[in-house]
Protein backbone atom coordinates (compact mmCIF):
# COMPACT_ATOMS: atom_id res chain seq x y z
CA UNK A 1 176.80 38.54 138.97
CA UNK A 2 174.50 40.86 140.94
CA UNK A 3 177.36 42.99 141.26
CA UNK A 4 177.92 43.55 137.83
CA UNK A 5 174.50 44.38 137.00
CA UNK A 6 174.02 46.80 139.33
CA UNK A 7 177.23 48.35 138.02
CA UNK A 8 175.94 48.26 134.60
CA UNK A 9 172.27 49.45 135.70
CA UNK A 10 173.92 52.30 137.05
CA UNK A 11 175.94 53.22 134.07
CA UNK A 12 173.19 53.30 131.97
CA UNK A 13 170.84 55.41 133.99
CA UNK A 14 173.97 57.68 134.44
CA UNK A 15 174.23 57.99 130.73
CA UNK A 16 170.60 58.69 130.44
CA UNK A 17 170.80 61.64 132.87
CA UNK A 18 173.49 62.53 130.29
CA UNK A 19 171.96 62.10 127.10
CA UNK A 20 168.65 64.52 128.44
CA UNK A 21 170.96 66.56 129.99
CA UNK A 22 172.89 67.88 126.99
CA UNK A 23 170.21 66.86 124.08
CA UNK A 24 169.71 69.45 121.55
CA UNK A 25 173.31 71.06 122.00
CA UNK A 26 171.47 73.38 124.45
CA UNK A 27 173.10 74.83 127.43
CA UNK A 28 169.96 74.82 129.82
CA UNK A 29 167.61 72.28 130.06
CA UNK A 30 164.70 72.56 128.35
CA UNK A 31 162.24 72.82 131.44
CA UNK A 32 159.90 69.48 130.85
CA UNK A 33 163.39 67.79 130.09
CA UNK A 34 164.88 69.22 133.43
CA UNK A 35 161.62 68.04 135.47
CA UNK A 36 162.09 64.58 133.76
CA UNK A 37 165.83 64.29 134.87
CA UNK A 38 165.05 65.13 137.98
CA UNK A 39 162.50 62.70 138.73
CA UNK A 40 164.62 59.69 137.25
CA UNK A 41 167.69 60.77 139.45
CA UNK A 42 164.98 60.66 142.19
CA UNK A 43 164.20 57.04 141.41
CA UNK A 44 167.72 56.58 140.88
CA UNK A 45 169.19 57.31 144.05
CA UNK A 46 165.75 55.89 145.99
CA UNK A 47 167.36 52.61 144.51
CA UNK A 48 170.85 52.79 144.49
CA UNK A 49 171.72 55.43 147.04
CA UNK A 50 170.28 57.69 149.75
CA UNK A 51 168.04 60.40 148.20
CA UNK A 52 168.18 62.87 150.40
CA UNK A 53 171.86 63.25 150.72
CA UNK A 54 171.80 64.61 146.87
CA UNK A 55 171.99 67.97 145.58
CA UNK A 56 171.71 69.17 142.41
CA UNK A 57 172.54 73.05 141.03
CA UNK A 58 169.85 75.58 140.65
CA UNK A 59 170.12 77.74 137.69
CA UNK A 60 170.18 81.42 137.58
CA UNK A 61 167.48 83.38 136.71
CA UNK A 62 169.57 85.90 135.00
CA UNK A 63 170.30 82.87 132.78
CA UNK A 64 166.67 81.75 132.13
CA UNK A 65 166.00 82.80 128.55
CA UNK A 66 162.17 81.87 129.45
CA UNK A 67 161.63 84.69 132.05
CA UNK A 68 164.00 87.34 131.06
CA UNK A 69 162.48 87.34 127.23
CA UNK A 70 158.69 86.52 126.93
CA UNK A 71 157.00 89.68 128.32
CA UNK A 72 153.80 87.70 128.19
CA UNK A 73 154.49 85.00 129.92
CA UNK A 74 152.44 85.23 133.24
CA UNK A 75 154.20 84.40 136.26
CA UNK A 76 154.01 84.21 140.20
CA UNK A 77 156.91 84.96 142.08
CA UNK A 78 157.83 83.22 145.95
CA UNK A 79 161.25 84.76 147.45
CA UNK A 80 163.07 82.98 150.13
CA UNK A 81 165.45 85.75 151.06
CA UNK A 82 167.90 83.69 153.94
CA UNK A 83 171.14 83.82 151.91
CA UNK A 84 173.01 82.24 154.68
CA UNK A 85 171.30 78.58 155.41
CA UNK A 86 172.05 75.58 154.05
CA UNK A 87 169.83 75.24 150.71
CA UNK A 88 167.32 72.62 151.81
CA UNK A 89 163.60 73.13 151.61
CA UNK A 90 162.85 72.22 155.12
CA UNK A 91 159.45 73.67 155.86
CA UNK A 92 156.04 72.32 154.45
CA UNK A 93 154.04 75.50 154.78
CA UNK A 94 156.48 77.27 151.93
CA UNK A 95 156.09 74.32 149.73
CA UNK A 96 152.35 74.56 150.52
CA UNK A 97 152.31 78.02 149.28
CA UNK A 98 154.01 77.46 146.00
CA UNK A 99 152.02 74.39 145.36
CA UNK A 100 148.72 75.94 146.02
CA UNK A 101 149.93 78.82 143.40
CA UNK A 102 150.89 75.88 141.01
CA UNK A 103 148.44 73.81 141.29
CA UNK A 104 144.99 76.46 140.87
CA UNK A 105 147.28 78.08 137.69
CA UNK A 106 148.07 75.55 135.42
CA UNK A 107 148.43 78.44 132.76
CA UNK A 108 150.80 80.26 134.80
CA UNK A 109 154.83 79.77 135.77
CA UNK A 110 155.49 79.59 139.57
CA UNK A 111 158.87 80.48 140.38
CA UNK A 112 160.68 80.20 143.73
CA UNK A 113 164.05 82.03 144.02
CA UNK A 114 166.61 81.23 146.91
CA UNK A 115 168.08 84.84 147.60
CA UNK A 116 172.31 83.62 147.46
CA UNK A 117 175.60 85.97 148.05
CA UNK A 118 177.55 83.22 146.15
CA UNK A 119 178.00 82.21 142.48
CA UNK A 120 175.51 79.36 142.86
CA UNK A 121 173.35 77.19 145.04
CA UNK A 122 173.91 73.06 145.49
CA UNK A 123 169.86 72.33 146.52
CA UNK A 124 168.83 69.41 148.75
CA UNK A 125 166.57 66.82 147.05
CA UNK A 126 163.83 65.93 149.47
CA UNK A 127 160.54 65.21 149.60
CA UNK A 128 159.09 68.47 149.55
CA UNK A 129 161.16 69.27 146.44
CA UNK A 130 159.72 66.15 144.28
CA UNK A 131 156.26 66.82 145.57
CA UNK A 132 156.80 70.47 143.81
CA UNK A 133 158.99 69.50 140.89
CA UNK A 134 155.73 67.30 139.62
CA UNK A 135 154.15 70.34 138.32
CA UNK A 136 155.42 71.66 135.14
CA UNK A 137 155.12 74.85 135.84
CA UNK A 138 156.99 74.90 139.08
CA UNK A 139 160.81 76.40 138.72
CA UNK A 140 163.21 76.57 141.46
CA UNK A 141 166.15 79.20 140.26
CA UNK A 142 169.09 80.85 142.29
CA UNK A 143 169.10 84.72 142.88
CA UNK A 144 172.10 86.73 143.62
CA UNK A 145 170.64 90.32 145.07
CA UNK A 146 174.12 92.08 143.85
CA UNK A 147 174.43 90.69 140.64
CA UNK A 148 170.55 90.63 139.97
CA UNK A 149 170.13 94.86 140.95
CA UNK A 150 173.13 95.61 138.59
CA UNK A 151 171.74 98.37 136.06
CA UNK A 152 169.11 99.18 138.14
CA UNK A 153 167.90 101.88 140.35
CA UNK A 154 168.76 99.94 143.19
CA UNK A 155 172.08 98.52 142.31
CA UNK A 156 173.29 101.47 144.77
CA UNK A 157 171.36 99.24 148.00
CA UNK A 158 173.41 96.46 147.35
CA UNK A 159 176.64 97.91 146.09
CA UNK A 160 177.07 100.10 149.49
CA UNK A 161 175.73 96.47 151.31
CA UNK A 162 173.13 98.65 153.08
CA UNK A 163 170.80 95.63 153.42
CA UNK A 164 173.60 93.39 154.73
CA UNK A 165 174.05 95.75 157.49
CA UNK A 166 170.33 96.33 158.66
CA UNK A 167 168.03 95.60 161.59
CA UNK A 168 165.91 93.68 159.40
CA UNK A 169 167.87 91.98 156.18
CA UNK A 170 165.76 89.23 156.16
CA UNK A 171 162.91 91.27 155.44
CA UNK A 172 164.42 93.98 153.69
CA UNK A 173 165.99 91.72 151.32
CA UNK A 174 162.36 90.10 150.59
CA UNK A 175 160.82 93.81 150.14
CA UNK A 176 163.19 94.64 147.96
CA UNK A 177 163.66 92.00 145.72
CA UNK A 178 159.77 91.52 145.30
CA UNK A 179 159.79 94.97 144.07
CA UNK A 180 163.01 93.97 141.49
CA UNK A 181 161.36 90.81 140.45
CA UNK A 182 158.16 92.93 139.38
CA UNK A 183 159.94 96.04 138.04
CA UNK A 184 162.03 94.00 135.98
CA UNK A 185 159.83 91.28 134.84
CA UNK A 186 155.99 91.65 136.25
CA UNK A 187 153.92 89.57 137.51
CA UNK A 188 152.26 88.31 140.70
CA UNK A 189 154.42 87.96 144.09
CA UNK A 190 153.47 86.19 147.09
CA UNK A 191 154.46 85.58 150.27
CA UNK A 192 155.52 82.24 151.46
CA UNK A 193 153.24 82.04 154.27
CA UNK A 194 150.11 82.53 151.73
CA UNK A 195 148.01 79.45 150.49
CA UNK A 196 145.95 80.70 147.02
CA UNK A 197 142.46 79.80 146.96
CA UNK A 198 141.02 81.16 143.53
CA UNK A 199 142.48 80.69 139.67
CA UNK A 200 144.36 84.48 139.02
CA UNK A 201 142.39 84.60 135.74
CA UNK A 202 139.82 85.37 137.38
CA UNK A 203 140.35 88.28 139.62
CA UNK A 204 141.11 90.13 136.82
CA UNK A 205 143.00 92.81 138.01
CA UNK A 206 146.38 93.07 136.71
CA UNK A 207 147.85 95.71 139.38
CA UNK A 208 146.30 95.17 142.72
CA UNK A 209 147.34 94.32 146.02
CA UNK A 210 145.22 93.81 149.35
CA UNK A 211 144.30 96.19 152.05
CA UNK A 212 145.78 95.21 155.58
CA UNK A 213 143.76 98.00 157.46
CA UNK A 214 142.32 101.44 157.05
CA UNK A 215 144.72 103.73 154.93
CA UNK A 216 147.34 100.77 154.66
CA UNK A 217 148.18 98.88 151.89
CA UNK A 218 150.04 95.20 152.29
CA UNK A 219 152.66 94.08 149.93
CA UNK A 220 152.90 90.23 151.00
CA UNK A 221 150.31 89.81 147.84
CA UNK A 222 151.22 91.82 145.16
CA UNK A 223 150.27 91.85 141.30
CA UNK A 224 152.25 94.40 139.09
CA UNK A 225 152.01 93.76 134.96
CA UNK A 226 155.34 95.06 133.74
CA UNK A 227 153.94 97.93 131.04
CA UNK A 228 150.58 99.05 132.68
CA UNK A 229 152.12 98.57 136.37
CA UNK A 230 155.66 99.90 135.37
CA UNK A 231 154.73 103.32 136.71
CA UNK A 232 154.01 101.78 140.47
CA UNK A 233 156.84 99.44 140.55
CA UNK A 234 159.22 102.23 139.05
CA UNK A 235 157.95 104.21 141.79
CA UNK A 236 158.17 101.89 144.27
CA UNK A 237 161.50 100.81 143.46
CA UNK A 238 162.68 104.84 142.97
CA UNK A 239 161.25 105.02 146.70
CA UNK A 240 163.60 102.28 148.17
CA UNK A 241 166.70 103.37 146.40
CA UNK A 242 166.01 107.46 148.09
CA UNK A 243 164.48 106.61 151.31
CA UNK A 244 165.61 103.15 152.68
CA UNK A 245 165.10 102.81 156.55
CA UNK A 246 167.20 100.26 157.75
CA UNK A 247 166.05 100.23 160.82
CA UNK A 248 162.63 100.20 159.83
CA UNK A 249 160.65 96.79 160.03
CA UNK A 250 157.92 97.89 157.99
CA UNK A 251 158.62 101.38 156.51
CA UNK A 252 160.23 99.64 153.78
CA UNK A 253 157.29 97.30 152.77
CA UNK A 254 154.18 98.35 153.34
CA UNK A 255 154.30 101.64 155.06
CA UNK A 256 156.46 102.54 151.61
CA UNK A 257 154.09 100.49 149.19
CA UNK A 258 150.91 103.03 150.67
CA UNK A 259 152.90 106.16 149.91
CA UNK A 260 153.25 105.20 146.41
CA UNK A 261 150.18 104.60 145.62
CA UNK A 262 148.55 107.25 147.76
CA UNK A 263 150.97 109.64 145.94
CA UNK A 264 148.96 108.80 142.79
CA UNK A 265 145.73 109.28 144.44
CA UNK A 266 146.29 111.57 147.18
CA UNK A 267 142.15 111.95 147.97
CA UNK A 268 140.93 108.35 147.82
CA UNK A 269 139.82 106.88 151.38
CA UNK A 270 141.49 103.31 151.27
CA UNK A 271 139.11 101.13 153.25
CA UNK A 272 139.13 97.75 154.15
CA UNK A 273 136.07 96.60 153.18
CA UNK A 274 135.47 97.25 149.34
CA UNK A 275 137.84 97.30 146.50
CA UNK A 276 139.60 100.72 146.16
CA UNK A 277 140.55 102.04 142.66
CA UNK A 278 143.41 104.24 142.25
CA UNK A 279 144.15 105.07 138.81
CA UNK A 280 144.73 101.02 136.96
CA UNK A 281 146.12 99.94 140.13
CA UNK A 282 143.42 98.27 142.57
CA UNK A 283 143.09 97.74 146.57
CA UNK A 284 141.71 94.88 147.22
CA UNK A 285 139.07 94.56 150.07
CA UNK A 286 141.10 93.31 153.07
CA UNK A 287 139.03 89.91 153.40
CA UNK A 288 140.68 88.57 149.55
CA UNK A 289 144.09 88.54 151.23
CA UNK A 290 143.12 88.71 155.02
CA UNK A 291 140.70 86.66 155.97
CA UNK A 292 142.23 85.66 159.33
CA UNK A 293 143.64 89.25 160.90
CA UNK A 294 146.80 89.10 163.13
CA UNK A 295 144.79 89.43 165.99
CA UNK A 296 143.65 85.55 165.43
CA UNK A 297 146.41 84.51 163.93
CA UNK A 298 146.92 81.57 166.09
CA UNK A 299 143.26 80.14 166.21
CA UNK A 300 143.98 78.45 162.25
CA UNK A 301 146.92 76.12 164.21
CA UNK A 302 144.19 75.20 167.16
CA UNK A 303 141.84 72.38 166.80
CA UNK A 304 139.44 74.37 168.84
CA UNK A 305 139.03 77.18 166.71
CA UNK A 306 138.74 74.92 162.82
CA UNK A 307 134.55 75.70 162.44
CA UNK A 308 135.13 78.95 163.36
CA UNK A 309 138.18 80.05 161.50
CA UNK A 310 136.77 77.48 158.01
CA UNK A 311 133.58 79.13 157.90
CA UNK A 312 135.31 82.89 158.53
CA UNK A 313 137.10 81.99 155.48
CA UNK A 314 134.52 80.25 153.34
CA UNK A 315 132.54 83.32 154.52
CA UNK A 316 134.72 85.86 153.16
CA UNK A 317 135.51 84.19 149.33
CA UNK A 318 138.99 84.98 149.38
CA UNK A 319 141.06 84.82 146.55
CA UNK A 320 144.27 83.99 149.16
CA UNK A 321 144.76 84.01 152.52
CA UNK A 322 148.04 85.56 154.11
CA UNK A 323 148.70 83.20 157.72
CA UNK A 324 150.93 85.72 159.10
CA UNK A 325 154.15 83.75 160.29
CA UNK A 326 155.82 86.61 161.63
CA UNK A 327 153.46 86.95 164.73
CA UNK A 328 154.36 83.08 165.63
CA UNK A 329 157.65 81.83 166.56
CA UNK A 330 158.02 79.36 163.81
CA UNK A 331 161.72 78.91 164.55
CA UNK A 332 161.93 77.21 167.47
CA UNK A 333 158.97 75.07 166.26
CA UNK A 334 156.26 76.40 168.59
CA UNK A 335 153.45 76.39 166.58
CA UNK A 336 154.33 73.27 164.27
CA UNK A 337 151.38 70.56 163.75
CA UNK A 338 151.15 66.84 164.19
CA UNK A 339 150.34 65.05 160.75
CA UNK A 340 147.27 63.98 162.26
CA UNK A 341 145.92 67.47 163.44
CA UNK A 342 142.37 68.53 162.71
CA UNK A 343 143.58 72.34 162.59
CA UNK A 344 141.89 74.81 160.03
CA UNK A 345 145.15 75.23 158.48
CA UNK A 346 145.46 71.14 158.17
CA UNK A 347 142.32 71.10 156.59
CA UNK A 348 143.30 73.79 154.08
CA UNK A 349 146.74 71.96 152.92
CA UNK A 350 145.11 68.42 152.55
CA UNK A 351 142.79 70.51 150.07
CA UNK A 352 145.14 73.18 148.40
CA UNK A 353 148.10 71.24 148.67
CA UNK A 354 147.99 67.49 148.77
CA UNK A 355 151.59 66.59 147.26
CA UNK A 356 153.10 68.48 149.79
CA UNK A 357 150.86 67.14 152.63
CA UNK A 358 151.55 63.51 151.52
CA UNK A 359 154.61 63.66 152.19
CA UNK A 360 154.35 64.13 156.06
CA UNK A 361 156.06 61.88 158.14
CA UNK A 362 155.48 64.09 161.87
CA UNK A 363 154.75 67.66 161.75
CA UNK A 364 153.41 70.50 159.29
């Protein structure tokens, strides 16, 4: 008897998925019905199966009718650009990032493409992945850099496979397709070692991106509206397809990012400390992106250093602060924190982005 209910149980939450799944006669998901199917195969398999064994397919964002035709829809864009790795979204800190975005936005859409060479990507429920996926306005989507450059200036990059065969394509990929993402579409990028502090509304500056020092302009946080921002991202992205450095860790990013926009303003001192206007595109003073420099990078993951490193950043009103994983060696786990650390970077999550920091079992 208990048999046969659970067999019928599951054939009727089986036919639910169904039923939302191809309601309307529509061949995506409408996105509140897609966040909805997802959650009840969640509390599906939590029941009747192991969770975290599941996958489900990621659409592609060349097939999301949302992004590709409202122009006015605002967005912010997260890129993780390992194409080789199994698709599982293992680390807390991204999710951290794209739930702070989420979560201080409401009236914005936070996507977060997985960079792919292949026709598709089977994701890993987890955790991490429900915590996000109860937003609304959260979207995971699959991005294939070949497919996605075709028609563009930069189709030639990935049609020679002159990324592929790099120093650098991790972070070559990630420069570039930021600068696709906002020359095709606009919108806000960020890295996905960033947590946002302040609503986007409010900074009100459309094209802007942060100073990292004296005369040198960071592209880790980067806001370019698609008409009155077309000219830098055009430029940008006209840049990259004529002077690509592949073995260059920076000279594609934000070595070439300064160029452009001290092309358009050849005379203007960019300094660190106050916003710099160039034209409609804004530098923003270093301490909105930077609060923490890379010389003290390390201090936010030591419980030693949390007064000091909070009230540099309460000090400095930033609108997001950048935590600069490439100086640590986050994959072999060095720097990784207990659940029960008091670290300045701890303290920041449980505030900016308690879904994801629930769901710690050990480490962050």
């Amino acid at each position: 008897m208990k048999k046969a209910l659970i067999t019928l149980i599951s054939i009727s939450m089986y036919l639910l998925i169904f039923i939302y799944s191809f309601s309307k006669n529509s061949k995506y998901l409408h996105e509140n019905a897609q966040h909805k199917i997802l959650l009840l195969k969640q509390d599906f398999f939590s029941v009747f199966g192991d969770f975290h064994n599941k996958t489900f397919k990621l659409s592609n964002i060349l097939e999301d009718d949302k992004i590709i035709n409202d122009n006015n829809q605002k967005k912010i864009f997260f890129v993780e650009s390992h194409t080789n790795r199994d698709r599982k979204l293992e680390k807390p800190r991204q999710a951290c990032s794209v739930e702070s975005a989420a979560r201080i936005n409401p009236d914005m859409e936070v996507y977060l493409f997985f960079a792919t060479n292949s026709s598709g990507i089977d994701m890993h429920f987890s955790d991490l992945i429900e915590a996000l996926l109860s937003y609304k306005n959260i979207h995971l989507r699959f991005l294939n850099p070949k497919e996605f450059s075709v028609g563009t200036i930069l189709e030639d990059l990935f049609q020679k496979d002159k990324i592929k065969n790099s120093s650098y394509p991790v972070a070559h990929l990630s420069d570039i397709l930021r600068v696709l993402l906002l020359y095709k579409y606009g919108g806000q990028y960020l890295d996905l070692d960033t947590i946002t502090i302040t609503q986007l509304s409010s900074i009100k500056k459309e094209n802007s991106a942060c100073a990292e020092s004296k005369n040198i302009v960071a592209n880790g946080i980067l806001n370019l509206d698609l008409k009155s921002g077309f000219q830098i991202s055009y430029s940008y992205a006209k840049n990259l397809a004529e002077h690509y450095d592949p073995t260059s860790w920076g000279g594609n990013g934000p070595l070439m990012l300064t160029n452009v926009i001290k092309s358009y303003c050849p005379n203007v001192d960019l300094v660190v400390e106050n916003a710099t206007q160039c034209g409609n595109f804004t530098v923003l003073p270093q301490n909105k992106c930077y609060p923490i420099m890379y010389d003290e990078w390390f201090k936010v993951y030591q419980e030693e250093h949390t007064g000091k490193m909070l009230e540099k950043i309460t000090n400095s009103k930033p609108y997001f602060i950048h935590f600069w994983n490439k100086m640590g060696d986050f994959e072999n786990k060095k720097f990784e924190l207990p659940f029960t650390s008091q670290a300045a970077y701890m303290e920041l999550a449980k505030i900016h982005c308690p879904k994801v920091y629930k769901t710690l079992v050990k480490y962050f």
